[in-house]
Protein backbone atom coordinates (compact mmCIF):
# COMPACT_ATOMS: atom_id res chain seq x y z
CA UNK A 1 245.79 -29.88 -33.32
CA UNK A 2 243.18 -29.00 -30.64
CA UNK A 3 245.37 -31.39 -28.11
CA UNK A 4 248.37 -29.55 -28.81
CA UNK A 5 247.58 -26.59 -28.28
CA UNK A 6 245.47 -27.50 -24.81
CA UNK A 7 249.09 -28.94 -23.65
CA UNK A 8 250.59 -25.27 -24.24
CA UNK A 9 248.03 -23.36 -21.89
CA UNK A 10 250.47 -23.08 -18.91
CA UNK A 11 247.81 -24.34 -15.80
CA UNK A 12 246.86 -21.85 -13.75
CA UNK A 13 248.36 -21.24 -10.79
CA UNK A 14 246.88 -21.39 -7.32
CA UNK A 15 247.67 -20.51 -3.95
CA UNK A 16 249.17 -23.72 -3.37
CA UNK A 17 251.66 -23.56 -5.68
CA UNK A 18 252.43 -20.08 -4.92
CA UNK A 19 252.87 -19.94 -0.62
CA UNK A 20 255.38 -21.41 0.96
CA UNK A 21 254.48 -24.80 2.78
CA UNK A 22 254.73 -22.78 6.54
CA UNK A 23 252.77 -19.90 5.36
CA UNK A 24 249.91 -22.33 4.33
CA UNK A 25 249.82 -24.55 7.58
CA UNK A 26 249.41 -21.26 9.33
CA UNK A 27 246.64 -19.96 7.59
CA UNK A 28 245.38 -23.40 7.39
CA UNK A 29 245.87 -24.14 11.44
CA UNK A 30 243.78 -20.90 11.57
CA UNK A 31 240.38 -22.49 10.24
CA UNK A 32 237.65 -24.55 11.79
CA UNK A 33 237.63 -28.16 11.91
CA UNK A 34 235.14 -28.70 8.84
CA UNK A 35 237.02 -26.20 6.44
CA UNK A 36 240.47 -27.98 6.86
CA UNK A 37 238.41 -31.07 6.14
CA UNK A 38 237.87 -30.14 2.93
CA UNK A 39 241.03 -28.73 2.12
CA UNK A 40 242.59 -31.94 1.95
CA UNK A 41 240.86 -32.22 -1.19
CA UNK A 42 242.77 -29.43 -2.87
CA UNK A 43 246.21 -31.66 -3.37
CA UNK A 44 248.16 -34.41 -2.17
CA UNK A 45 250.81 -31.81 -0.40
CA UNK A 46 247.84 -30.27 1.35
CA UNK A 47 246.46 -33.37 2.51
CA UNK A 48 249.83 -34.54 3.37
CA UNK A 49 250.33 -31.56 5.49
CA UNK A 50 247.04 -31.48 7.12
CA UNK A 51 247.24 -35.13 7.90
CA UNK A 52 250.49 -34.70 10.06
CA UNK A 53 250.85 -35.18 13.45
CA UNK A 54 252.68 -31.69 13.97
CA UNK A 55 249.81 -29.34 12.26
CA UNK A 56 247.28 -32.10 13.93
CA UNK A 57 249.17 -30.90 17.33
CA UNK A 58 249.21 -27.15 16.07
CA UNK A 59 245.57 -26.87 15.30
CA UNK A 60 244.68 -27.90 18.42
CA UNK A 61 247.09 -25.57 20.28
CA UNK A 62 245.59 -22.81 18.92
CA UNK A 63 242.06 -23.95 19.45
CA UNK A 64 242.62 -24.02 22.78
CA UNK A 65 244.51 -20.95 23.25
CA UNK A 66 242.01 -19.13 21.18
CA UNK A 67 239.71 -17.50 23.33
CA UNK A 68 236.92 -16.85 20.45
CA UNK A 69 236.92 -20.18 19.39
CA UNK A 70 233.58 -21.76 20.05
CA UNK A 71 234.65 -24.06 22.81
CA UNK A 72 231.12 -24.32 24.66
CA UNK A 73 229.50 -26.82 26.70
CA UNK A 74 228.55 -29.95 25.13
CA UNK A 75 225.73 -31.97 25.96
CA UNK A 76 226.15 -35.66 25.32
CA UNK A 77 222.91 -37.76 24.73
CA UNK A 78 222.84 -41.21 23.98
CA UNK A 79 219.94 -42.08 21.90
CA UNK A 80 218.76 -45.68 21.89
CA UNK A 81 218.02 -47.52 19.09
CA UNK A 82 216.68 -45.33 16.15
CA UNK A 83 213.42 -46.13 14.41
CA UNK A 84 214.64 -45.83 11.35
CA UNK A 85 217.57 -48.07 11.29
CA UNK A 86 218.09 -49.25 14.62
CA UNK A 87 221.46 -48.15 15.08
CA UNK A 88 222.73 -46.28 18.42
CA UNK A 89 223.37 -42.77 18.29
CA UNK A 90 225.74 -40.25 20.47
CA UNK A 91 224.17 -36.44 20.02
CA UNK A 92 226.47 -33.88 21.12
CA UNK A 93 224.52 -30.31 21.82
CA UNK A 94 226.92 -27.46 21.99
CA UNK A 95 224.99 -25.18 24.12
CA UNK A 96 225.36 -21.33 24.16
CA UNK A 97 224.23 -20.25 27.99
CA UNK A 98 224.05 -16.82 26.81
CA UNK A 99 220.41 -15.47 26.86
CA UNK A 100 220.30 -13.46 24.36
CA UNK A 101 221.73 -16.82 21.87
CA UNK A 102 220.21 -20.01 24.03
CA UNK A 103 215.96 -19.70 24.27
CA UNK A 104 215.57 -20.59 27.86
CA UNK A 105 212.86 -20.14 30.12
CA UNK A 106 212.83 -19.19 34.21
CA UNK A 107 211.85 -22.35 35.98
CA UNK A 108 208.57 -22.16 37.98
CA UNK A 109 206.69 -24.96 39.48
CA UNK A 110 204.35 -23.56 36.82
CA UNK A 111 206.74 -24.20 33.95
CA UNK A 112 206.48 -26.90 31.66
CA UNK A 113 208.73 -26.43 28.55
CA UNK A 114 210.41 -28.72 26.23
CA UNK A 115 212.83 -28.16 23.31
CA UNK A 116 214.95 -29.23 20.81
CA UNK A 117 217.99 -27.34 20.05
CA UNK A 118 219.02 -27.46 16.55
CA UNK A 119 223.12 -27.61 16.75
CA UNK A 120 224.52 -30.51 17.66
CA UNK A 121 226.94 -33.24 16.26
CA UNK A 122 225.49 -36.48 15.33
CA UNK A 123 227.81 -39.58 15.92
CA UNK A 124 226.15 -43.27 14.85
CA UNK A 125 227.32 -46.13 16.88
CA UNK A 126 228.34 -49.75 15.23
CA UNK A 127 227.45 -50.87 18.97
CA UNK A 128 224.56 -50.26 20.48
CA UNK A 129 224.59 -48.46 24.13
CA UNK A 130 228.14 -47.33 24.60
CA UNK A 131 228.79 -44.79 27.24
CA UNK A 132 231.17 -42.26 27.37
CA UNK A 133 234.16 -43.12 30.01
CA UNK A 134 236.00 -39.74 28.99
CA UNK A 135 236.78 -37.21 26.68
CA UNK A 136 239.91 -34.73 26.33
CA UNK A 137 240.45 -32.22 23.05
CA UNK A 138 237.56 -33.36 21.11
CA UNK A 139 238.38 -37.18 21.68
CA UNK A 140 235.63 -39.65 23.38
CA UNK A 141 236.68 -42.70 25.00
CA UNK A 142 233.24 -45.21 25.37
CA UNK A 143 232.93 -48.99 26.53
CA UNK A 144 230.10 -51.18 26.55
CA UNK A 145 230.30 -53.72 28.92
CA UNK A 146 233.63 -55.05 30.14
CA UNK A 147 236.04 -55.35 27.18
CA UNK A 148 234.82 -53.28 24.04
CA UNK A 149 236.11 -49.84 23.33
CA UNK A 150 236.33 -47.28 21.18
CA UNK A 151 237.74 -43.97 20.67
CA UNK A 152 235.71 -41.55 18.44
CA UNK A 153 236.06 -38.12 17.26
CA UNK A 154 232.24 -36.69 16.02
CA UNK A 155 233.55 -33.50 14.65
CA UNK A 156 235.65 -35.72 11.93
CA UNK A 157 233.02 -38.57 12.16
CA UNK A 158 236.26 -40.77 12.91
CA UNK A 159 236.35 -43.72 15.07
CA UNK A 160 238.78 -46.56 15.81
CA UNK A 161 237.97 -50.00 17.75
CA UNK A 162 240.64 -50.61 20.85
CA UNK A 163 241.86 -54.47 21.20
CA UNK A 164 240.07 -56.51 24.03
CA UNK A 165 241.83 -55.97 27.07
CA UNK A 166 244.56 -58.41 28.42
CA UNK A 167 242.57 -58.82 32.05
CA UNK A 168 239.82 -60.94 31.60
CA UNK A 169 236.42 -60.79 34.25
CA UNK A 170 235.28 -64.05 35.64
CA UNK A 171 232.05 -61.91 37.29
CA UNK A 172 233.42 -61.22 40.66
CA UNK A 173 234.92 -58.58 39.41
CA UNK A 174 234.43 -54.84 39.20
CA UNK A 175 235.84 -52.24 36.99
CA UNK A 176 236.77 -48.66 36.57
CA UNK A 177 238.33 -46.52 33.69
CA UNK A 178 239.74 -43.11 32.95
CA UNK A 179 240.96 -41.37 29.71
CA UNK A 180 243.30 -38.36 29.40
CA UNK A 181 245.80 -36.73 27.75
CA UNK A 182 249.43 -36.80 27.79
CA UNK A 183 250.75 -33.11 25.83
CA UNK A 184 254.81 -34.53 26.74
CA UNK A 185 254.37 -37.42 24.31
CA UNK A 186 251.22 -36.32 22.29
CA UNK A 187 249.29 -39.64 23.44
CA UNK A 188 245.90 -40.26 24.62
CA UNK A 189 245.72 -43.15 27.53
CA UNK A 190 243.01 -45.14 28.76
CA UNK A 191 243.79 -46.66 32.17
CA UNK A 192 241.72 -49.63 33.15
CA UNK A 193 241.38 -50.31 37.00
CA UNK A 194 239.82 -54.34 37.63
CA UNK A 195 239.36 -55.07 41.08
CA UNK A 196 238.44 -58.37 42.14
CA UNK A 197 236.37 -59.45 45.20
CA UNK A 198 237.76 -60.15 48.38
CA UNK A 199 241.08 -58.95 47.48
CA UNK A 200 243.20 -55.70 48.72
CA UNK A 201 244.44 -54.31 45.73
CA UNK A 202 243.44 -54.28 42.16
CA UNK A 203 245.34 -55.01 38.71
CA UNK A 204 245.99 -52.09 36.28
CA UNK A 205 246.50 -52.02 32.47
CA UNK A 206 246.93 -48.73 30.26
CA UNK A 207 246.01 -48.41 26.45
CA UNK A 208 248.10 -46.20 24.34
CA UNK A 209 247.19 -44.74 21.14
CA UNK A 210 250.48 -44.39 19.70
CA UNK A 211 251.27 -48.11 20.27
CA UNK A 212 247.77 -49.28 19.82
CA UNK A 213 248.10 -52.04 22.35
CA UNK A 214 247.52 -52.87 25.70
CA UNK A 215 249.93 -52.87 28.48
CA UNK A 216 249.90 -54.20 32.16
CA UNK A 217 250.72 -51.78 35.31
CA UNK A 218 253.65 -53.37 36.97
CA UNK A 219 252.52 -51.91 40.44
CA UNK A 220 249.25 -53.17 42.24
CA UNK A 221 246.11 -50.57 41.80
CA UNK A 222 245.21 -48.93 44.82
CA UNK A 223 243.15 -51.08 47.90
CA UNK A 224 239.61 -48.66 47.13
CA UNK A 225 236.41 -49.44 45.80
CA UNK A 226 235.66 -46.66 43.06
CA UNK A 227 233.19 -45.08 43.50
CA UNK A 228 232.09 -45.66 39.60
CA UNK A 229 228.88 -47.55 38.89
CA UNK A 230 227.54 -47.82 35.28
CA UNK A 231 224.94 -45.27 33.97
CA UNK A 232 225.54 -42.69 36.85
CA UNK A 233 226.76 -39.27 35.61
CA UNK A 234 227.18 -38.25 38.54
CA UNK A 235 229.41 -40.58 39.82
CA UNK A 236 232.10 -40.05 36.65
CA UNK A 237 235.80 -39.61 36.79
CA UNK A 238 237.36 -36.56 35.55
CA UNK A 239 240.44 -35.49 33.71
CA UNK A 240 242.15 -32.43 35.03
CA UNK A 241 245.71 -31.30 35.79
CA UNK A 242 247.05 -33.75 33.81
CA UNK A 243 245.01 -36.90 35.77
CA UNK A 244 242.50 -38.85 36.38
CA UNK A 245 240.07 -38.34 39.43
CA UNK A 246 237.72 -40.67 41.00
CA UNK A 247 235.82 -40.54 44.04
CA UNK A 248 236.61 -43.61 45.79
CA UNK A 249 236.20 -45.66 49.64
CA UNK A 250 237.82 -47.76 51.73
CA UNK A 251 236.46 -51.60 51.65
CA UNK A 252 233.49 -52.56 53.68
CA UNK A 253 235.58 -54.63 56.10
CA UNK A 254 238.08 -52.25 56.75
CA UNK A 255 237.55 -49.54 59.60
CA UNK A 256 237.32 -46.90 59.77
CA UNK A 257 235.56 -45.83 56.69
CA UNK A 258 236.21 -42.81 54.96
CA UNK A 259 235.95 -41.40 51.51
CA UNK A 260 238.47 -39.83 49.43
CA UNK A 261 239.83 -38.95 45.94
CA UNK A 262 242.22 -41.33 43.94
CA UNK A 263 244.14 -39.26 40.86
CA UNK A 264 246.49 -41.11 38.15
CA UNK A 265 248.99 -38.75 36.39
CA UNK A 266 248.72 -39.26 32.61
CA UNK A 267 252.20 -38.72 32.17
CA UNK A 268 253.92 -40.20 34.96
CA UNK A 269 251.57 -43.00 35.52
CA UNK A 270 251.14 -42.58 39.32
CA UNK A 271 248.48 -43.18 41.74
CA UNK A 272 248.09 -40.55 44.12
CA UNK A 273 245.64 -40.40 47.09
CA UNK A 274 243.50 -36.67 48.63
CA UNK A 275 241.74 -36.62 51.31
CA UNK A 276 238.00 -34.60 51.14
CA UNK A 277 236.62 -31.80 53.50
CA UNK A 278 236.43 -33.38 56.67
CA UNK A 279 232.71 -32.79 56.71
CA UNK A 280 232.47 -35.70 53.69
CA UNK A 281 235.12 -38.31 54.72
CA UNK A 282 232.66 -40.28 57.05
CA UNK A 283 229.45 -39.67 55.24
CA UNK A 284 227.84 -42.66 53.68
CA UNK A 285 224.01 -41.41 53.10
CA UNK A 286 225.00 -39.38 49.80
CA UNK A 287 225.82 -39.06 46.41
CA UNK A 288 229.03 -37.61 46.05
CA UNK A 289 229.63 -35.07 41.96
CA UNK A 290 233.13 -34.04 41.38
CA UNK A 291 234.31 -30.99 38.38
CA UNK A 292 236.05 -28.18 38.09
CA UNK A 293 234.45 -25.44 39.32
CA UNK A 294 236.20 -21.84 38.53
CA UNK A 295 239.42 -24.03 37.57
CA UNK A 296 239.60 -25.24 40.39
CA UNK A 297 238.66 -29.07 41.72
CA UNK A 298 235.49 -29.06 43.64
CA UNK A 299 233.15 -31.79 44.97
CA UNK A 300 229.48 -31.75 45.33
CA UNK A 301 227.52 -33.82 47.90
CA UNK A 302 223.75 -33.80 47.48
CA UNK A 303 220.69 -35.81 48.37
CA UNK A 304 217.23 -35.02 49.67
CA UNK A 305 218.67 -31.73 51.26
CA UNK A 306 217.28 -28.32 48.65
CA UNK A 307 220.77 -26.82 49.45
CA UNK A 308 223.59 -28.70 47.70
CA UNK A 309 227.05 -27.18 48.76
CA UNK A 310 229.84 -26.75 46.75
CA UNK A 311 233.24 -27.05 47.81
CA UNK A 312 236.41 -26.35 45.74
CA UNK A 313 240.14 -27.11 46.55
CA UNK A 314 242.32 -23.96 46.58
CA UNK A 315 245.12 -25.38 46.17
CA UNK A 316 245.51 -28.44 44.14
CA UNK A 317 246.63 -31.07 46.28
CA UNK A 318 246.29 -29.17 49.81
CA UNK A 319 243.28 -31.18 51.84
CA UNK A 320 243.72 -27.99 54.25
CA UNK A 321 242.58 -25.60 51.22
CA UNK A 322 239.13 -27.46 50.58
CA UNK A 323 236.51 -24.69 51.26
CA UNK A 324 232.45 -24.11 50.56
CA UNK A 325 232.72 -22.02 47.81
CA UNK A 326 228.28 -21.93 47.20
CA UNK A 327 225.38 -23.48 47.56
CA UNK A 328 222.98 -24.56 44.92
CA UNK A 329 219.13 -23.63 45.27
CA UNK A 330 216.38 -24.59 44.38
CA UNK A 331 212.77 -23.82 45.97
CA UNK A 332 211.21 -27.20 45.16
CA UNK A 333 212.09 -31.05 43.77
CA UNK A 334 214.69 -33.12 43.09
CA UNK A 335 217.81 -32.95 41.25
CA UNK A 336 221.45 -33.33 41.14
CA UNK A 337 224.73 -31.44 39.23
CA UNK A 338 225.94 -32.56 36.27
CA UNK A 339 228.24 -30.19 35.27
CA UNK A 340 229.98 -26.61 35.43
CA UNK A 341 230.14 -24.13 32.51
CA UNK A 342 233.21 -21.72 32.05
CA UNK A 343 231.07 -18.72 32.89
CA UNK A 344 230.15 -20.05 36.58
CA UNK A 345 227.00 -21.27 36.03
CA UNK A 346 225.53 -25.08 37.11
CA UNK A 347 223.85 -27.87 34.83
CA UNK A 348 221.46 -29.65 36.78
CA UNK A 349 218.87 -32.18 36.09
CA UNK A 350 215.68 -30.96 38.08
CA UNK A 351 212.91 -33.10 37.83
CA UNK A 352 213.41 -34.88 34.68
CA UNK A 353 214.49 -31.67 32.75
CA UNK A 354 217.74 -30.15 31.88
CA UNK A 355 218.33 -26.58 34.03
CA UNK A 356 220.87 -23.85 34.82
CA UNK A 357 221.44 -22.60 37.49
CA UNK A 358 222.89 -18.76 37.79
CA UNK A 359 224.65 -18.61 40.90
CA UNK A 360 224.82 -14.96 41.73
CA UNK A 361 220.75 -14.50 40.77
CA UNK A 362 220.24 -17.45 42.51
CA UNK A 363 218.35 -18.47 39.39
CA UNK A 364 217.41 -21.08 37.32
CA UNK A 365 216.35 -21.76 33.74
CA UNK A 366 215.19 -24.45 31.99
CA UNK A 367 217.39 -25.36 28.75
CA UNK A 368 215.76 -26.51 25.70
CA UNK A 369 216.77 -30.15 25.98
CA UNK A 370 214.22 -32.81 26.43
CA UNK A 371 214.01 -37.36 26.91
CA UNK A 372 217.22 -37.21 29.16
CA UNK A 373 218.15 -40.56 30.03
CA UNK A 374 220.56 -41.96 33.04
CA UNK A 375 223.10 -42.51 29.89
CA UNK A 376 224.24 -38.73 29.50
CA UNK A 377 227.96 -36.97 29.69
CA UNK A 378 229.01 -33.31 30.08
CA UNK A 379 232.08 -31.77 29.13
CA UNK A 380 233.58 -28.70 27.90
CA UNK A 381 234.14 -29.38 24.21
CA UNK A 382 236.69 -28.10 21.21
CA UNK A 383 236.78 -29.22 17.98
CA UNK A 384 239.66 -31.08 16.75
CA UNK A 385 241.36 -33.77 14.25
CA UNK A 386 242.61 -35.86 16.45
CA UNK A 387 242.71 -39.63 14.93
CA UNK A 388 242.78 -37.95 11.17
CA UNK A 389 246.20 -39.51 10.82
CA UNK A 390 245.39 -42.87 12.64
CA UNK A 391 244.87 -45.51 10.48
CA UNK A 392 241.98 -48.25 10.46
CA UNK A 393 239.02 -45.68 11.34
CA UNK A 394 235.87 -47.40 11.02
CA UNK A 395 234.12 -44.28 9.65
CA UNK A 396 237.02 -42.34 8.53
CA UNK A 397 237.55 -44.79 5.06
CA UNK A 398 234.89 -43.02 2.78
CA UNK A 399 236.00 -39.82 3.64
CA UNK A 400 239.68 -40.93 2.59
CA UNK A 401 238.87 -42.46 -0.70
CA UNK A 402 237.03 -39.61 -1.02
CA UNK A 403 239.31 -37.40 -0.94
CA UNK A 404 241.97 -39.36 -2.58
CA UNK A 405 239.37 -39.60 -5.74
CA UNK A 406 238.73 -35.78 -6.04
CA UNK A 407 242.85 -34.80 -5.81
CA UNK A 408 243.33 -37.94 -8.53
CA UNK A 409 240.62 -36.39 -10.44
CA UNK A 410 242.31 -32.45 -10.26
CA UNK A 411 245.55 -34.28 -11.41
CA UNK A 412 243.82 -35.88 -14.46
CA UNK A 413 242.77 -32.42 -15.62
């Protein structure tokens, strides 16, 4: 009797039964990362529909086009090995330069503060030591050593393993990498540059997400040693308009020497060469930072000199539009750039501590960040869900069955 009459209570209907499928991706596309998470939960349309590539690809277009979206600058710490379970650990600090929302203090050689600020991303690595070789719309590229990588998204707590490369390295070799973004097929790339000793040109081979695999470069790499070394922030490539930039020189044995920039297009997987202000071609005695400054790309040489220059191309691709844009000051020390924030203003690491530096005050204040390492990576950041849809995530399987559980569960009721 009582089972009966449960059967006749028409359910209850919500608001996906109600809205049209388009109506709820755009409300859906709408909401942060972490509250579309969750959604998935509500049925198997609605995890169907967030799980697609398209609202995938619309969620981030609007992310990015969204000027109130919190798309700060992210500081990326590599912990080592944790006392508790001795497993590697990526920390990614979002952090707000605003004074009135970061606590900062004015650097003085009198200052001596240290902090710990409280909003960041925690990311656990299965492999200890892996350092960030990239990052574009959320997505990190890392490598440890010569043929293990993985692509991770922290805001999901998502990551996938890469196959071993098809190159192999006998030891004589050296070897750079790059990661980007291709919007024309919706792909990320990893492009791996091996170049061996003694010889003039290097071998290529790109990873694709969409096929998974590994593929060789059917035209030689370009006749440059990268400059690229391991555990050197400074010395990273970086992804913008569309490519991959390295600083790079000609060979030891080849005269005359000069530095320059090597780019490779995402898209139409070309090498390109740019020459550097004059002033830095024949240079050898100094450590050469490049980022986009002001949206524009700009290179930073620095040393022992207090007054680090910064110079910023114009016009993409124009050697004749490289011009000093500023110089970065500081009264006293050592340090070097690490990276550019929308607003204008300069990360630096100053004597062991994390600074900015305000380039119209001339000033500079410490940031609450303390125990950097050599192992550290800045980049503007967005949340996102890319690899929610790729299978084989090595921390995305709990959060599937998960989710599968709690919509099997609504359906049982």
């Amino acid at each position: 009797m009582f089972s009966s009459l449960s059967s006749s209570i028409p359910r209850k209907r919500t608001m996906s039964d109600t809205l049209p499928n388009e109506v709820v991706a755009e409300i859906l596309s709408r909401l942060p990362v972490k509250s579309v998470i969750k959604f998935r939960c509500v049925s198997k349309t609605w995890c169907s529909l967030i799980s697609s590539p398209h609202f995938i690809a619309t969620h981030l277009s609007r992310a990015l086009s969204n000027h109130k979206y919190p798309s700060n600058l992210v500081f990326h710490h590599f912990d080592y090995p944790l006392k508790k379970d001795r497993s590697a650990a990526i920390r990614i600090h979002r952090l707000s330069l605003d004074p009135e929302m970061q606590e900062r203090s004015l650097v003085t050689q009198e200052s001596d503060v240290r902090g710990d600020p409280a909003d960041f991303i925690e990311f656990r690595c299965s492999r200890d030591c892996m350092m960030v070789i990239g990052s574009s719309n959320g997505l990190f590229c890392l490598t440890k050593g010569f043929d293990s990588y993985v692509l991770c998204n922290p805001c999901i707590q998502k990551a996938i393993s890469i196959p071993h490369p098809n190159i192999g390295l006998r030891g004589l070799e050296t070897q750079t990498h790059g990661f980007g973004y291709c919007p024309k097929t919706d792909d990320y790339k990893v492009v791996r540059i091996v170049h061996a000793e003694g010889t003039t040109h290097s071998l290529v081979e790109i990873y694709t997400l969409r096929t998974g695999a590994w593929r060789s470069f059917m035209a030689l790499g370009p006749p440059y040693y990268f400059r690229e070394p391991f555990g050197s922030p400074s010395l990273r490539n970086i992804f913008f308009n569309g490519a991959v930039h390295w600083t790079a020189r000609t060979p030891e044995h080849q005269r005359p020497f000069h530095h320059l920039i090597v780019s490779f297009d995402i898209e139409d997987e070309v090498f390109r060469e740019m020459a550097m202000p004059k002033s830095l071609q024949d240079e050898e005695t100094f450590e050469l930072f490049m980022a986009v400054v002001d949206g524009l790309l700009a290179l930073i040489p620095y040393g022992d000199d207090q007054d680090v220059p910064v110079w910023v191309m114009k016009e993409y691709g124009r050697a004749e539009s490289w011009t000093k844009q500023f110089d970065i000051k500081f009264e006293y020390g050592s340090y070097g750039p690490i990276g550019f924030t929308k607003n204008g203003e300069v990360l630096v690491e100053h004597e062991g501590d994390l600074c900015s530096y305000e380039r119209n005050s001339e000033q500079s204040w410490y940031l609450h960040v303390y125990d950097i390492s050599d192992w550290l990576y800045f980049d503007t950041y967005v949340e996102s869900l890319a690899l929610l849809n790729v299978a084989d995530g090595v921390l995305g399987v709990q959060a599937t069955s998960y989710c599968v559980s709690k919509i099997k569960a609504k359906e049982k009721k």
